[in-house]
N, C-alpha and C. Protein backbone atom coordinates (compact mmCIF):
# COMPACT_ATOMS: atom_id res chain seq x y z
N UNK A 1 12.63 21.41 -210.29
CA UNK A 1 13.96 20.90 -210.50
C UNK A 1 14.22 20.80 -212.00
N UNK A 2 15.28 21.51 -212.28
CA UNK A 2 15.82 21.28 -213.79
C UNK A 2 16.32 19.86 -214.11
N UNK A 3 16.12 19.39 -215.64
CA UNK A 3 16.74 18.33 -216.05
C UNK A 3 18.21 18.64 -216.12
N UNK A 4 18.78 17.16 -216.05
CA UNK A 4 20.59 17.53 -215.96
C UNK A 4 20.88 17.41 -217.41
N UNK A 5 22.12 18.19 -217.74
CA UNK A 5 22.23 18.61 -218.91
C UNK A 5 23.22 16.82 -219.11
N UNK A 6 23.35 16.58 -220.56
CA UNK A 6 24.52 15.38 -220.52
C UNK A 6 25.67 15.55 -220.12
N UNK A 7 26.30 16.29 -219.86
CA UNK A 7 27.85 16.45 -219.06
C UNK A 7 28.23 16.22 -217.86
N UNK A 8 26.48 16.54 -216.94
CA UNK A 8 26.18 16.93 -216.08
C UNK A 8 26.02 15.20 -215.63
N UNK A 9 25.70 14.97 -216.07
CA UNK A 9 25.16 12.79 -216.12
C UNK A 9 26.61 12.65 -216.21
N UNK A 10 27.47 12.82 -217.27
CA UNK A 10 28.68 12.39 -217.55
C UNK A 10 29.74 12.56 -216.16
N UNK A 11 29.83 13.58 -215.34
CA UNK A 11 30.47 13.97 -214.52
C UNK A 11 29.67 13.03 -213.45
N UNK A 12 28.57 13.20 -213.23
CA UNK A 12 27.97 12.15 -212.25
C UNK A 12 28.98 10.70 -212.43
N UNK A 13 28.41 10.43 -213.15
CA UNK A 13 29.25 9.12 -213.57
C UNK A 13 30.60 9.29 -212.88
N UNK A 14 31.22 9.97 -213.67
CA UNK A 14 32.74 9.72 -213.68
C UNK A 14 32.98 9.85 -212.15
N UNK A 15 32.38 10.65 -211.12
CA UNK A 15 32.37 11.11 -209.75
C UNK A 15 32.05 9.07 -209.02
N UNK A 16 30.97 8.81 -209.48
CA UNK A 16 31.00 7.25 -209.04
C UNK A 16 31.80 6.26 -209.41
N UNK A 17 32.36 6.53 -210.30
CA UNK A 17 33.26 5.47 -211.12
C UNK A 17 34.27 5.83 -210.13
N UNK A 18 35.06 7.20 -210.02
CA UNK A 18 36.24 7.14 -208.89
C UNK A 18 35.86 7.41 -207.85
N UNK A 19 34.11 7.08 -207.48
CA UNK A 19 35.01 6.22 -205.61
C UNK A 19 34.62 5.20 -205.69
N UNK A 20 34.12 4.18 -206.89
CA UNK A 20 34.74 2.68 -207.37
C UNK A 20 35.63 1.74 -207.24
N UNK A 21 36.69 2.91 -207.41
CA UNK A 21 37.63 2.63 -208.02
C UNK A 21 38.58 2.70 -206.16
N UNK A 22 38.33 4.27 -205.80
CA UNK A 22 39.51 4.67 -204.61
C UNK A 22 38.66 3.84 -203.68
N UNK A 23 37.89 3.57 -202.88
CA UNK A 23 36.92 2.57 -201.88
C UNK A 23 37.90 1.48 -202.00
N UNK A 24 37.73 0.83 -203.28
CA UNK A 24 38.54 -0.87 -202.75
C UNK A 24 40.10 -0.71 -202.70
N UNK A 25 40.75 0.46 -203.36
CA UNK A 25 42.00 0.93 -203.04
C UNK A 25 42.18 1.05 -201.73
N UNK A 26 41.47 2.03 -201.42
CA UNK A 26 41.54 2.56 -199.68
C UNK A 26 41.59 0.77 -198.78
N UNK A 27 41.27 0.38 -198.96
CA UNK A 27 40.53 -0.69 -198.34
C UNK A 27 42.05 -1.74 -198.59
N UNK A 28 42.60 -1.74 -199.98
CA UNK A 28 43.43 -2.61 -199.82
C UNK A 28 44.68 -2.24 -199.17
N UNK A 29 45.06 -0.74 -199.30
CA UNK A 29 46.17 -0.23 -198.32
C UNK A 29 45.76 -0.24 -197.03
N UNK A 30 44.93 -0.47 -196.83
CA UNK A 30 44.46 -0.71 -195.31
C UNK A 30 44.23 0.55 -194.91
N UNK A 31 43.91 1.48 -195.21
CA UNK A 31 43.22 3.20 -194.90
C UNK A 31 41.94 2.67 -194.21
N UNK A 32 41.36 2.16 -194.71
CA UNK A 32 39.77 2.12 -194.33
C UNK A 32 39.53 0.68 -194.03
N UNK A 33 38.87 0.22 -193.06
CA UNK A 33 38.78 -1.59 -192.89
C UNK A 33 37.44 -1.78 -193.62
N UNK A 34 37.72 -2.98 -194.47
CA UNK A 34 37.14 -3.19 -195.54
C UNK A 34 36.24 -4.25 -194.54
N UNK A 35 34.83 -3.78 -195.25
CA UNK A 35 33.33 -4.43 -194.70
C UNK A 35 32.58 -4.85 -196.36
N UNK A 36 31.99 -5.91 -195.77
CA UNK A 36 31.12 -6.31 -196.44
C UNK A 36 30.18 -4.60 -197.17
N UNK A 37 29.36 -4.06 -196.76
CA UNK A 37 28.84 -3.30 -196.95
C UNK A 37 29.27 -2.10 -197.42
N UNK A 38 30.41 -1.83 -197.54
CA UNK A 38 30.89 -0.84 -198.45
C UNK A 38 31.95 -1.36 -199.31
N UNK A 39 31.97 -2.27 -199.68
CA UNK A 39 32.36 -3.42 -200.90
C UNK A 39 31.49 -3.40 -201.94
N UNK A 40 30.08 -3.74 -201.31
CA UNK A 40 28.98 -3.74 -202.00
C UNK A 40 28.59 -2.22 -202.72
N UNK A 41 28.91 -1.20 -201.63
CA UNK A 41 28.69 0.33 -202.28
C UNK A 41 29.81 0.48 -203.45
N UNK A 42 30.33 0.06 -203.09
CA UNK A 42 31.88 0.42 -204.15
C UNK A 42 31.68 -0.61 -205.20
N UNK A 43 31.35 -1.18 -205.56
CA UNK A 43 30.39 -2.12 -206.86
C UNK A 43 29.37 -1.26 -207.41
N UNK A 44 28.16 -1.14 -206.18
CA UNK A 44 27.29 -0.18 -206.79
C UNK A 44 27.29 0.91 -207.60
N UNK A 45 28.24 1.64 -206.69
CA UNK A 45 28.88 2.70 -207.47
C UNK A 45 29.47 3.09 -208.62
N UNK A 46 30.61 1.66 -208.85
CA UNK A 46 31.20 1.25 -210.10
C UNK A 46 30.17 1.32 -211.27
N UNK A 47 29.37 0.13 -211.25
CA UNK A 47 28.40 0.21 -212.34
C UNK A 47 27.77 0.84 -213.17
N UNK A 48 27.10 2.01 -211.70
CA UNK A 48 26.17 2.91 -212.21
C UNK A 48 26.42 4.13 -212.68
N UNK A 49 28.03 4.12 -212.19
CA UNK A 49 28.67 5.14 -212.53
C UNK A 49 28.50 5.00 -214.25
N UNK A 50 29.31 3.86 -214.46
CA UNK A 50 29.61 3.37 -215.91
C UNK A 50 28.53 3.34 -216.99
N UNK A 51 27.07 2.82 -216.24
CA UNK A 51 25.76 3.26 -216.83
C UNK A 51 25.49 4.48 -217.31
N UNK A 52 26.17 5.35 -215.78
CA UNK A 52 25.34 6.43 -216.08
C UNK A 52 26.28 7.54 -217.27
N UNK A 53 27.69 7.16 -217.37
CA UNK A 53 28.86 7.39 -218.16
C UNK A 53 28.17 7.45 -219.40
N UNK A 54 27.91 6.08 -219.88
CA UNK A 54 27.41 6.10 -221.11
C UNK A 54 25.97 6.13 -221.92
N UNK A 55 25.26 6.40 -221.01
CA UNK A 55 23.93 6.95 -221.53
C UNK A 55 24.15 8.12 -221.32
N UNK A 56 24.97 9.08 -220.52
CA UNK A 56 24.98 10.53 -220.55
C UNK A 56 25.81 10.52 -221.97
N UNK A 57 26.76 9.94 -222.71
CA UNK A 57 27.50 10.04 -223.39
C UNK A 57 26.75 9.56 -225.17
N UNK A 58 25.52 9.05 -224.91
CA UNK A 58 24.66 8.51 -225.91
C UNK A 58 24.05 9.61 -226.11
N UNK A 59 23.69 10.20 -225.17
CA UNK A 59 22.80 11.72 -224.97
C UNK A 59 23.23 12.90 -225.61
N UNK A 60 24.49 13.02 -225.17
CA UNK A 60 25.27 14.15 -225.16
C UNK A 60 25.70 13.73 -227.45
N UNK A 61 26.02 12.84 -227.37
CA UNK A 61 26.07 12.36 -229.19
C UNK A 61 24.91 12.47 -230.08
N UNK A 62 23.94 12.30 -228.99
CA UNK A 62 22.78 12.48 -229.98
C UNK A 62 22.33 14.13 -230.22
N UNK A 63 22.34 14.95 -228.96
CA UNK A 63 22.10 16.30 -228.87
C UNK A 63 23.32 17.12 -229.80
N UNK A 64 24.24 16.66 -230.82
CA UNK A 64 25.70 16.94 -231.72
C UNK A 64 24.79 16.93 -232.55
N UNK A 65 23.69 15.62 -233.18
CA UNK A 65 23.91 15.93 -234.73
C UNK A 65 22.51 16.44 -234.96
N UNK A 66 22.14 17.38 -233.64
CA UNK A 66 20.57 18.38 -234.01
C UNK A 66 21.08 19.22 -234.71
C-alpha cells in the first residue's frame, strides 16, 4: 500500500468534514431520524475530518519549502 500523498489527507478530510456537517442537517430537516449513534458518527467525523484537514495541510506546507 502506497503512502497518501497530502492532498490526498486533505480531501479525506474535507470528504468527513461534509458528512459532518450534511448528517446533522439531514437529521434536522427530518430526511433521516436522528439517533443517538449517528450523532455521535457525525461528531466523529467532524473532528477528524478537521484533524485530518490540517495535518494534511502542515504536510502539504512543509513538502513547498523542499
Amino acid at each position: 500500500m502506497r503512502p497518501l500523498h497530502p492532498r490526498e489527507i486533505i480531501a479525506l478530510g474535507f470528504v468527513l468534514v461534509l458528512f459532518g456537517f450534511l448528517a446533522p442537517f439531514l437529521m434536522t430537516i427530518k430526511v433521516v431520524e436522528a439517533s443517538f449513534i449517528l450523532s455521535f458518527l457525525s461528531y466523529s467525523a467532524s473532528v477528524s475530518g478537521l484533524l485530518l484537514g490540517i495535518i494534511g495541510a502542515a504536510w502539504y506546507s512543509r513538502l513547498g519549502k523542499r
